[in-house]
N, C-alpha and C. Protein backbone atom coordinates (compact mmCIF):
# COMPACT_ATOMS: atom_id res chain seq x y z
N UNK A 1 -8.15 -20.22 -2.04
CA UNK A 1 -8.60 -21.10 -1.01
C UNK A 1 -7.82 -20.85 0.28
N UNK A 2 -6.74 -20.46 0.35
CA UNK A 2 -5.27 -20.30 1.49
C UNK A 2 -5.95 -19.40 2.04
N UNK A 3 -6.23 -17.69 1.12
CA UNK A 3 -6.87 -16.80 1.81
C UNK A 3 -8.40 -16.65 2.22
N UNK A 4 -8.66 -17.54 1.55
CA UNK A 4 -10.38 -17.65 2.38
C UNK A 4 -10.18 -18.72 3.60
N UNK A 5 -9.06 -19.27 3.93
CA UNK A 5 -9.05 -19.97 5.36
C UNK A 5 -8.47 -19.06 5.89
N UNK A 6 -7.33 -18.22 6.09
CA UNK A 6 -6.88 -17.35 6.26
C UNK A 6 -7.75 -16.58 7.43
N UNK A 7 -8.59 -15.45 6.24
CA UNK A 7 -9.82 -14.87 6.58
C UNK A 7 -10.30 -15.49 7.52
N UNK A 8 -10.92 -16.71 7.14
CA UNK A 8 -12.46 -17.11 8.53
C UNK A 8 -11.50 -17.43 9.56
N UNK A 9 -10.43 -17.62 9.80
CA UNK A 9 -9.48 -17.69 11.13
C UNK A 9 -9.28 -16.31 11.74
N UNK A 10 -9.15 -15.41 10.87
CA UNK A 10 -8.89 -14.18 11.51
C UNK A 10 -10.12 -13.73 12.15
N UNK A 11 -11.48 -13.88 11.31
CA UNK A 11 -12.36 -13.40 11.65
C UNK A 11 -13.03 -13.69 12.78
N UNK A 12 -13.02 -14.73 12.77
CA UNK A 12 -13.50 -15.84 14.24
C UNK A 12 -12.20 -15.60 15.00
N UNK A 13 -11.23 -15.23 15.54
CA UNK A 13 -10.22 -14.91 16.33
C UNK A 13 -9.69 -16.18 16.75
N UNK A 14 -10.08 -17.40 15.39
CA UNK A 14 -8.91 -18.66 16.13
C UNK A 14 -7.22 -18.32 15.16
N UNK A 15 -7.09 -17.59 14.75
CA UNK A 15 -5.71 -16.80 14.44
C UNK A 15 -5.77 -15.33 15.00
N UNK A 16 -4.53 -15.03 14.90
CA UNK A 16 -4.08 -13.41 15.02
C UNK A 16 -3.31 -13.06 14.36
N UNK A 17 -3.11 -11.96 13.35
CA UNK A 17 -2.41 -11.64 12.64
C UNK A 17 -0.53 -10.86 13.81
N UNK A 18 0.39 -11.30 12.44
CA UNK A 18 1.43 -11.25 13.52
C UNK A 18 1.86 -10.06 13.93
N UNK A 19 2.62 -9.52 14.87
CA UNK A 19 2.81 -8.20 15.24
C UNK A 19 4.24 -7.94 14.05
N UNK A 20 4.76 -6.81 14.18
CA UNK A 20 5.53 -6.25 13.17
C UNK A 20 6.69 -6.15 13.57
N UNK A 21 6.85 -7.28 14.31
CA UNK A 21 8.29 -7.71 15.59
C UNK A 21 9.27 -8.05 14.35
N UNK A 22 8.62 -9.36 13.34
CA UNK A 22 9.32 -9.99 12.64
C UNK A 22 9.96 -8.64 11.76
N UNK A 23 9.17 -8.24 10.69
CA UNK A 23 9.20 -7.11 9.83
C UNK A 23 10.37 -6.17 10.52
N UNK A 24 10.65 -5.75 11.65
CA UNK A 24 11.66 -4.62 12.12
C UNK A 24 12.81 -5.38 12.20
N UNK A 25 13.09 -6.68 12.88
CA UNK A 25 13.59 -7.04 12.36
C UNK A 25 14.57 -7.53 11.64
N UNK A 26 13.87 -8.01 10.51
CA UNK A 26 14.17 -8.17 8.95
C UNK A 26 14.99 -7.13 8.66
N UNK A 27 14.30 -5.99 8.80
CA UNK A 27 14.72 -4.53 8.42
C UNK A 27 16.13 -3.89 9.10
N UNK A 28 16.37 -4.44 9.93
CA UNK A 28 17.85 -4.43 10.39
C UNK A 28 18.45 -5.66 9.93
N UNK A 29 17.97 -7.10 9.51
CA UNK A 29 19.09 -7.68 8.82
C UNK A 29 19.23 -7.98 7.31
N UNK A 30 18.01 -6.96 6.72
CA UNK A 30 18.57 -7.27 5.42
C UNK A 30 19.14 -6.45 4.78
N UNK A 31 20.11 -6.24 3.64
CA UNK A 31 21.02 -5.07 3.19
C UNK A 31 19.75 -3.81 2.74
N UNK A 32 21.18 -3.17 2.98
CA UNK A 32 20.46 -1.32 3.30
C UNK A 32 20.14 -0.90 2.04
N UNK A 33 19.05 -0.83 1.35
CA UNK A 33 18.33 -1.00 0.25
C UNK A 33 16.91 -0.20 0.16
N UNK A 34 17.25 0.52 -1.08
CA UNK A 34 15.73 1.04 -1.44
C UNK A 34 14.20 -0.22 -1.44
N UNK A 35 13.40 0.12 -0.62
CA UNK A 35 12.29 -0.93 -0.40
C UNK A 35 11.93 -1.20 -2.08
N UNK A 36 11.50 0.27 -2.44
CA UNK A 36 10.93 0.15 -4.10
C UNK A 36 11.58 -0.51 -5.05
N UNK A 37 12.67 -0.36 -5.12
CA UNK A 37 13.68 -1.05 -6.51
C UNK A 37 15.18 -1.29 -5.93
N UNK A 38 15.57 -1.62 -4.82
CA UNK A 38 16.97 -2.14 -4.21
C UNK A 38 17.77 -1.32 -4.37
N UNK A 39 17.64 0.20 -4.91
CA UNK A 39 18.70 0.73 -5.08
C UNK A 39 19.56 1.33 -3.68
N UNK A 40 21.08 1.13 -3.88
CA UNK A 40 21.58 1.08 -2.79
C UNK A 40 22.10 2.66 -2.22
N UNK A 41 21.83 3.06 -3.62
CA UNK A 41 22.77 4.91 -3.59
C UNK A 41 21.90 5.86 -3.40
N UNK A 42 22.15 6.73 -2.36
CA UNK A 42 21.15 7.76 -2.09
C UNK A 42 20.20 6.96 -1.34
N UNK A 43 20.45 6.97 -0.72
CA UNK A 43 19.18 6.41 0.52
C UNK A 43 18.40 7.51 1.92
N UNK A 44 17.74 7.16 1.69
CA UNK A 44 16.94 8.19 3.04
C UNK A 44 15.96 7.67 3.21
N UNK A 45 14.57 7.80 4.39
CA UNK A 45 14.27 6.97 5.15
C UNK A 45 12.78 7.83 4.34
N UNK A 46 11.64 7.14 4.11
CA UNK A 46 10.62 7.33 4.03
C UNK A 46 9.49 6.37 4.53
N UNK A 47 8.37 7.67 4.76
CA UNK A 47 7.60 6.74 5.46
C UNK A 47 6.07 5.96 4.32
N UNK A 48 5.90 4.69 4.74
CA UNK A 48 5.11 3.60 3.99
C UNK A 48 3.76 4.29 3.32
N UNK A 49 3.42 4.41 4.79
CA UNK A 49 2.00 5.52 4.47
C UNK A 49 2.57 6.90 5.03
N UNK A 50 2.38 7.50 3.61
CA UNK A 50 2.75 9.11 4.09
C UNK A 50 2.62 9.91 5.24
N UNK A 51 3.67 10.88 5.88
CA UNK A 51 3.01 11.35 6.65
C UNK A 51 2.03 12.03 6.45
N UNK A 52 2.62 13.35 5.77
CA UNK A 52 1.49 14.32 4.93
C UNK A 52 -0.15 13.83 4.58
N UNK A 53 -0.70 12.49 4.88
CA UNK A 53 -1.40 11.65 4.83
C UNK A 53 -2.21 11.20 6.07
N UNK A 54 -0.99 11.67 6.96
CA UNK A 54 -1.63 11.36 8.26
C UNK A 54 -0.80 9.94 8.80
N UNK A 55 0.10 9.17 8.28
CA UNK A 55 0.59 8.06 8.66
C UNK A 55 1.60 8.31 9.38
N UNK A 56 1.38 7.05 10.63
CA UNK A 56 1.91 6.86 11.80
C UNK A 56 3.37 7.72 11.46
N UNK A 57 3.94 8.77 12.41
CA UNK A 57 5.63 8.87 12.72
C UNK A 57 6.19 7.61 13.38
N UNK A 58 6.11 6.59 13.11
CA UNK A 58 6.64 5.29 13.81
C UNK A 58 8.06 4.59 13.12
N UNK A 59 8.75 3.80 13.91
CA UNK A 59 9.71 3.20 13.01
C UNK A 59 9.00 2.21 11.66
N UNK A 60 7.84 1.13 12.31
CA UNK A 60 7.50 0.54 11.36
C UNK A 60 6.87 1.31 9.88
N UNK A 61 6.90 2.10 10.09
CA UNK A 61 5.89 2.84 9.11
C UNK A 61 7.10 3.62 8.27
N UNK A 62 8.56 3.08 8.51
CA UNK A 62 9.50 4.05 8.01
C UNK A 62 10.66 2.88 7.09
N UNK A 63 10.68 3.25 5.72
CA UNK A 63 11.72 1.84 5.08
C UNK A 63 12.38 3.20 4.33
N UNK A 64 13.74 2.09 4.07
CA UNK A 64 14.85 2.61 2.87
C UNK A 64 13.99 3.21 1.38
N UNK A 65 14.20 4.34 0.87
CA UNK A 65 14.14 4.85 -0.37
C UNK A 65 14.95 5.73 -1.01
N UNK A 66 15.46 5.47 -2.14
CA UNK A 66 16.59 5.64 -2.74
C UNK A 66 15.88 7.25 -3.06
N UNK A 67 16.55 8.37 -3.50
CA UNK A 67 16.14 9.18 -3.81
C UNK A 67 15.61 9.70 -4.66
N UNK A 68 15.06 8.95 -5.86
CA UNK A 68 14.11 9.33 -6.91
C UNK A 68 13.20 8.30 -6.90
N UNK A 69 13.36 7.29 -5.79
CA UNK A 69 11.50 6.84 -5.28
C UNK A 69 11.36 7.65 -4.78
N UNK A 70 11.50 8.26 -3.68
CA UNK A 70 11.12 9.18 -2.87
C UNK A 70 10.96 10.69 -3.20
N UNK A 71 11.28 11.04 -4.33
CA UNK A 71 11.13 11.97 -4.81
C UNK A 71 9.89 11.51 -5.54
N UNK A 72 9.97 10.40 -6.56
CA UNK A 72 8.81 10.73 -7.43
C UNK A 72 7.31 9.90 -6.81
N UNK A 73 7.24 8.95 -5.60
CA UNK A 73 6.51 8.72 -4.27
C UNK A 73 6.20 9.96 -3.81
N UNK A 74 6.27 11.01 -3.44
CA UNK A 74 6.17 12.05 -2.68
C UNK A 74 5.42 11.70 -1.50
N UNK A 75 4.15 11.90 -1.71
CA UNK A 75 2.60 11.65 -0.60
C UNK A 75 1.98 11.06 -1.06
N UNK A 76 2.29 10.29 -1.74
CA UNK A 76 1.25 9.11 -2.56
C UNK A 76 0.89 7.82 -1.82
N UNK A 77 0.14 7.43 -2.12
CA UNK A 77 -0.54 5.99 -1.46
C UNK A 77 0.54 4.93 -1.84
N UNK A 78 1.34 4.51 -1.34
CA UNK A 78 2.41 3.18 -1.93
C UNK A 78 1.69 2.40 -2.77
N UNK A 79 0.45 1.71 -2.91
CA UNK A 79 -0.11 0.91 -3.55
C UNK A 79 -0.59 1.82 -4.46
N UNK A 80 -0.79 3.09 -4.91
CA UNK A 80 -1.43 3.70 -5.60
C UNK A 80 -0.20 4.04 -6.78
N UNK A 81 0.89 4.50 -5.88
CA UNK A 81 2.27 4.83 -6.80
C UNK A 81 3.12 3.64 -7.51
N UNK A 82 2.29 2.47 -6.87
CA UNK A 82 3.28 1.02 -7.64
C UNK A 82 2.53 0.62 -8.77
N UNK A 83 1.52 0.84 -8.58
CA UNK A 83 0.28 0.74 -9.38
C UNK A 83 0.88 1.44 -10.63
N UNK A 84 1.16 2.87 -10.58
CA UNK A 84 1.29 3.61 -11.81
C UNK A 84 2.33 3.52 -12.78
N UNK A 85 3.16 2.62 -11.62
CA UNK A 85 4.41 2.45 -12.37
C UNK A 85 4.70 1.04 -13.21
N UNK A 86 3.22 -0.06 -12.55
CA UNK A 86 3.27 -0.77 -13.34
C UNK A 86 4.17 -2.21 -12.72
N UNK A 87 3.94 -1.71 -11.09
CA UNK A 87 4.20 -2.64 -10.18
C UNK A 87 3.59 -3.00 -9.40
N UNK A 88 3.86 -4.86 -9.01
CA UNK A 88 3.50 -4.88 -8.19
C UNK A 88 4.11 -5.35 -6.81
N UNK A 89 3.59 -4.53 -5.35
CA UNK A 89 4.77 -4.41 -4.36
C UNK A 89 5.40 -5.77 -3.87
N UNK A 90 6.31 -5.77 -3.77
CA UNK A 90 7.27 -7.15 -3.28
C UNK A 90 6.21 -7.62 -2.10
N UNK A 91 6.11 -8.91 -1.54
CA UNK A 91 5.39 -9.57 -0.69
C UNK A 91 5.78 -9.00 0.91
N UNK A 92 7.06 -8.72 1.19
CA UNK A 92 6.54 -8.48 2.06
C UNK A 92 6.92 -6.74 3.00
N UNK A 93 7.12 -6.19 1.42
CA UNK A 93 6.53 -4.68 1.70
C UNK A 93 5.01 -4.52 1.90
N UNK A 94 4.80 -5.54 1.16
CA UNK A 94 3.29 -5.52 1.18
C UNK A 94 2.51 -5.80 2.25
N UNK A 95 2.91 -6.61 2.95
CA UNK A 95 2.90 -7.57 4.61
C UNK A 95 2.84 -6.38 5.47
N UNK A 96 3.93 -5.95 5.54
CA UNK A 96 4.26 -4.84 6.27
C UNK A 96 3.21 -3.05 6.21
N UNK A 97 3.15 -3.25 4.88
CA UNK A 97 1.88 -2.36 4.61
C UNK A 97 0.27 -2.86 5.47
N UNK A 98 0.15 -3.64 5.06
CA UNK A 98 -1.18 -4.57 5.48
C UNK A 98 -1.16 -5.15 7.04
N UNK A 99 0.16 -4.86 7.34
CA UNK A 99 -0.63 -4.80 8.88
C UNK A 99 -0.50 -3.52 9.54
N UNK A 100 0.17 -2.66 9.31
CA UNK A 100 -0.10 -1.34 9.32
C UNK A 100 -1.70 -0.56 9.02
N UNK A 101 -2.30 -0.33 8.23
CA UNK A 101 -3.44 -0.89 7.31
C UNK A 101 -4.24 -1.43 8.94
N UNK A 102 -3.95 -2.44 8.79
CA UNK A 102 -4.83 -3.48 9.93
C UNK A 102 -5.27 -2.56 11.32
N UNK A 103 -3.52 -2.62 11.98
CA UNK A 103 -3.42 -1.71 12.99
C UNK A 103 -4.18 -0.32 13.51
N UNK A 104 -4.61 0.27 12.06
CA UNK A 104 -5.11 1.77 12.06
C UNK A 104 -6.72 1.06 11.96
N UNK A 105 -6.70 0.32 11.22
CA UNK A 105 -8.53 -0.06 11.31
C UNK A 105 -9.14 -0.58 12.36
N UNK A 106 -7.99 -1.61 13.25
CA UNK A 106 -8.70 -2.19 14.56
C UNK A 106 -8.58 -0.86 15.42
N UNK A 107 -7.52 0.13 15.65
CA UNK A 107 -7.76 0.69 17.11
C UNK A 107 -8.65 2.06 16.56
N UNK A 108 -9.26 2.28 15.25
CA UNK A 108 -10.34 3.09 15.40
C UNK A 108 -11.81 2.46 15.20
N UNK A 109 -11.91 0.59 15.55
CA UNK A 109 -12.96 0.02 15.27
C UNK A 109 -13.73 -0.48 13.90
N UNK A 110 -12.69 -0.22 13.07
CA UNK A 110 -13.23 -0.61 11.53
C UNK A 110 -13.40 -1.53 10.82
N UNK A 111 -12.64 -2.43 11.29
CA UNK A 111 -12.54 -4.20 11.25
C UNK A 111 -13.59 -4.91 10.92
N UNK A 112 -14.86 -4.04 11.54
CA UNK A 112 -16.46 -4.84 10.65
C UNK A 112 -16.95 -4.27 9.39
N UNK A 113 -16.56 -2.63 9.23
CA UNK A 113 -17.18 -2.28 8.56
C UNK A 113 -17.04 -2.64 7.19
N UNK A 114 -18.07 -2.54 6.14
CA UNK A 114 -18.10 -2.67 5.07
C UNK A 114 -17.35 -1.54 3.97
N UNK A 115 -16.54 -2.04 3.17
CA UNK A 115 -15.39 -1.26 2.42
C UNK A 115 -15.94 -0.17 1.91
N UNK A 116 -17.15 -0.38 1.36
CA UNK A 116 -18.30 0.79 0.49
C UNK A 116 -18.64 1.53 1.51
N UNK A 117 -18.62 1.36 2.76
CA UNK A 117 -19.05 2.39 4.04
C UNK A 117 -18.25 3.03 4.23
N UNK A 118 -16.84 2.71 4.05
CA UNK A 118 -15.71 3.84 4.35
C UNK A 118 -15.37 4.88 3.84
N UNK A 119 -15.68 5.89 4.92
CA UNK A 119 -14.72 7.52 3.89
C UNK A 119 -13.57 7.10 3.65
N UNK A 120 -13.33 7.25 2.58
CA UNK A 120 -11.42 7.20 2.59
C UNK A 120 -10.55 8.66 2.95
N UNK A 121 -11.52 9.50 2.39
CA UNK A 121 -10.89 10.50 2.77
C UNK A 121 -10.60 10.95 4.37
N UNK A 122 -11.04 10.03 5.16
CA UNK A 122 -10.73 10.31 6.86
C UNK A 122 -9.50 9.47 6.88
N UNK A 123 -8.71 8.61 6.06
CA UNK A 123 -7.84 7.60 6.21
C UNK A 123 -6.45 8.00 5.48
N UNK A 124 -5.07 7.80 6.19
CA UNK A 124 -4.00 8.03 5.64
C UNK A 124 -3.59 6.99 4.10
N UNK A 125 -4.95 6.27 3.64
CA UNK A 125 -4.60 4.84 2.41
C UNK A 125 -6.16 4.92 2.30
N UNK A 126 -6.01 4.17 1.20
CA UNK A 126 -7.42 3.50 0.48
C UNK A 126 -7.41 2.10 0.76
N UNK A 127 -7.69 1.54 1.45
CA UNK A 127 -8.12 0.27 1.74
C UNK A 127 -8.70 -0.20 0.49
N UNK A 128 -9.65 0.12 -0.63
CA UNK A 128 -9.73 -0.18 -1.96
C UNK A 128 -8.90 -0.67 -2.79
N UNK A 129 -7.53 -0.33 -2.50
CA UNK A 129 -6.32 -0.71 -3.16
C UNK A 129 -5.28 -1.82 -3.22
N UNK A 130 -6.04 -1.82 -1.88
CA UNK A 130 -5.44 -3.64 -1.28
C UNK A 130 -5.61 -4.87 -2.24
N UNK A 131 -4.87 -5.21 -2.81
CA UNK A 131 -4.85 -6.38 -3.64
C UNK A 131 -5.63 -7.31 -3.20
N UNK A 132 -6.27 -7.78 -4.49
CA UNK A 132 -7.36 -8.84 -4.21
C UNK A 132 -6.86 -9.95 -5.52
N UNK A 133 -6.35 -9.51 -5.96
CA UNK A 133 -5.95 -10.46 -7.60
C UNK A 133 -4.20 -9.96 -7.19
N UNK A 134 -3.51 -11.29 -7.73
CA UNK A 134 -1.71 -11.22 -7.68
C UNK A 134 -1.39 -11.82 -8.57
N UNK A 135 -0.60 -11.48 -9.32
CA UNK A 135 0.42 -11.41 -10.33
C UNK A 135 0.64 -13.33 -10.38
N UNK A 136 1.08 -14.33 -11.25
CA UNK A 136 1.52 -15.48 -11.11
C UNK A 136 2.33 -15.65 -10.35
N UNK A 137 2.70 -16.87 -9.55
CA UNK A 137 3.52 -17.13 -8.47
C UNK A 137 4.97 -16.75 -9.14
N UNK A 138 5.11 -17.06 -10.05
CA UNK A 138 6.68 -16.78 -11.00
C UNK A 138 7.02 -15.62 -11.14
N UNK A 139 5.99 -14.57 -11.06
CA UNK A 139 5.94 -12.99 -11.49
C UNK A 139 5.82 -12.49 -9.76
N UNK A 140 5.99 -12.81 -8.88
CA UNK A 140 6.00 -12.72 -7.39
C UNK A 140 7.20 -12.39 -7.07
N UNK A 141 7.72 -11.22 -6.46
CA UNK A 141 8.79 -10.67 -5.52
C UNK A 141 8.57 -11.17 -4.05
N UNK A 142 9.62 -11.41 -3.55
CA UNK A 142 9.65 -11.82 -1.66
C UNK A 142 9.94 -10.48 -1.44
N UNK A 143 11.23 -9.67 -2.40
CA UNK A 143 11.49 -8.66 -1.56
C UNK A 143 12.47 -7.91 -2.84
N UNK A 144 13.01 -6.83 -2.75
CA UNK A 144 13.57 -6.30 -3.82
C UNK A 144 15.14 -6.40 -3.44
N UNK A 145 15.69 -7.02 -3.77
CA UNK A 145 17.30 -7.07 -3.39
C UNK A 145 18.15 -6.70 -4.08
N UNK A 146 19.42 -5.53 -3.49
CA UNK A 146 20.23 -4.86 -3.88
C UNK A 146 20.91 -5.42 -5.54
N UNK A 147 21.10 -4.50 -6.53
CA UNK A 147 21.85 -5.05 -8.12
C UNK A 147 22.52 -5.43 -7.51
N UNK A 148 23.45 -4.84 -6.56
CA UNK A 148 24.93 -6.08 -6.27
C UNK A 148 25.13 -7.18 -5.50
N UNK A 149 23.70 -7.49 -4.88
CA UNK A 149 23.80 -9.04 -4.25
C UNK A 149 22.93 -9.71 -5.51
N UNK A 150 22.51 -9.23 -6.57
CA UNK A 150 21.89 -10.16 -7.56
C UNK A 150 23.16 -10.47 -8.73
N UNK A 151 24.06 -9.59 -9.10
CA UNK A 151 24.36 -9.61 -10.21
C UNK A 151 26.13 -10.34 -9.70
């Protein structure tokens, strides 16, 4: 019900989805952490939606990954590679994905079209993949935080 008000606000333009001001950020104040699983060792910078994919060279489009996400992520669709592993992405990697996502569909006009109309193959993601069903509120990540600020 949240996201079907959500929706008809966005759609009718009495909301706007938020810019990715908050998200950057975040990303400078929360500990320096693999996005995928918090790991803190071996870190290097990968990007959300691949480049090799075609996704933005931008800062937003760039988070912490420890080096065997990013190794075994390679060029994969983030939602496609969490998927396989039998995850699902923290809320607001996911945020951050999805307005990214957004961003690339409004400034090439896609925002009306119908999902079954889309090549995917012209697109750095599958918009198909976008969660429509979520895990129980209890089984819900905000965010993946470092073993040593949990333990």
């Amino acid at each position: 019900m949240i996201r079907a008000k959500l929706r008809k606000r966005l759609v009718d333009g009495t909301m706007k989805m938020r810019s990715l001001y908050d998200d950057e950020r975040m990303k400078m104040t929360m500990p320096q952490a693999c996005y995928y699983c918090g790991s803190t060792h071996k870190l290097s910078v990968d990007h959300l939606i691949s480049k090799i994919r075609s996704g933005p060279d931008e800062s937003d489009n760039l988070v912490w990954a420890c080096l065997s996400c990013n190794s075994s992520k390679r060029g994969q669709d983030m939602l496609a590679w969490m998927e396989r592993k039998g995850k699902f992405p923290p809320l607001l990697l996911l945020r951050r994905y999805i307005k990214i996502v957004a961003r690339y569909c409004e400034s090439r006009g896609l925002m009306d079209t119908q999902l079954d109309r889309l090549d995917e193959t012209d697109m750095p993601f599958d918009v198909r993949r976008l969660p429509t069903k979520f895990p129980p509120l209890d089984e819900l990540e905000l965010w993946i935080y470092p073993a040593e600020a949990v333990s």
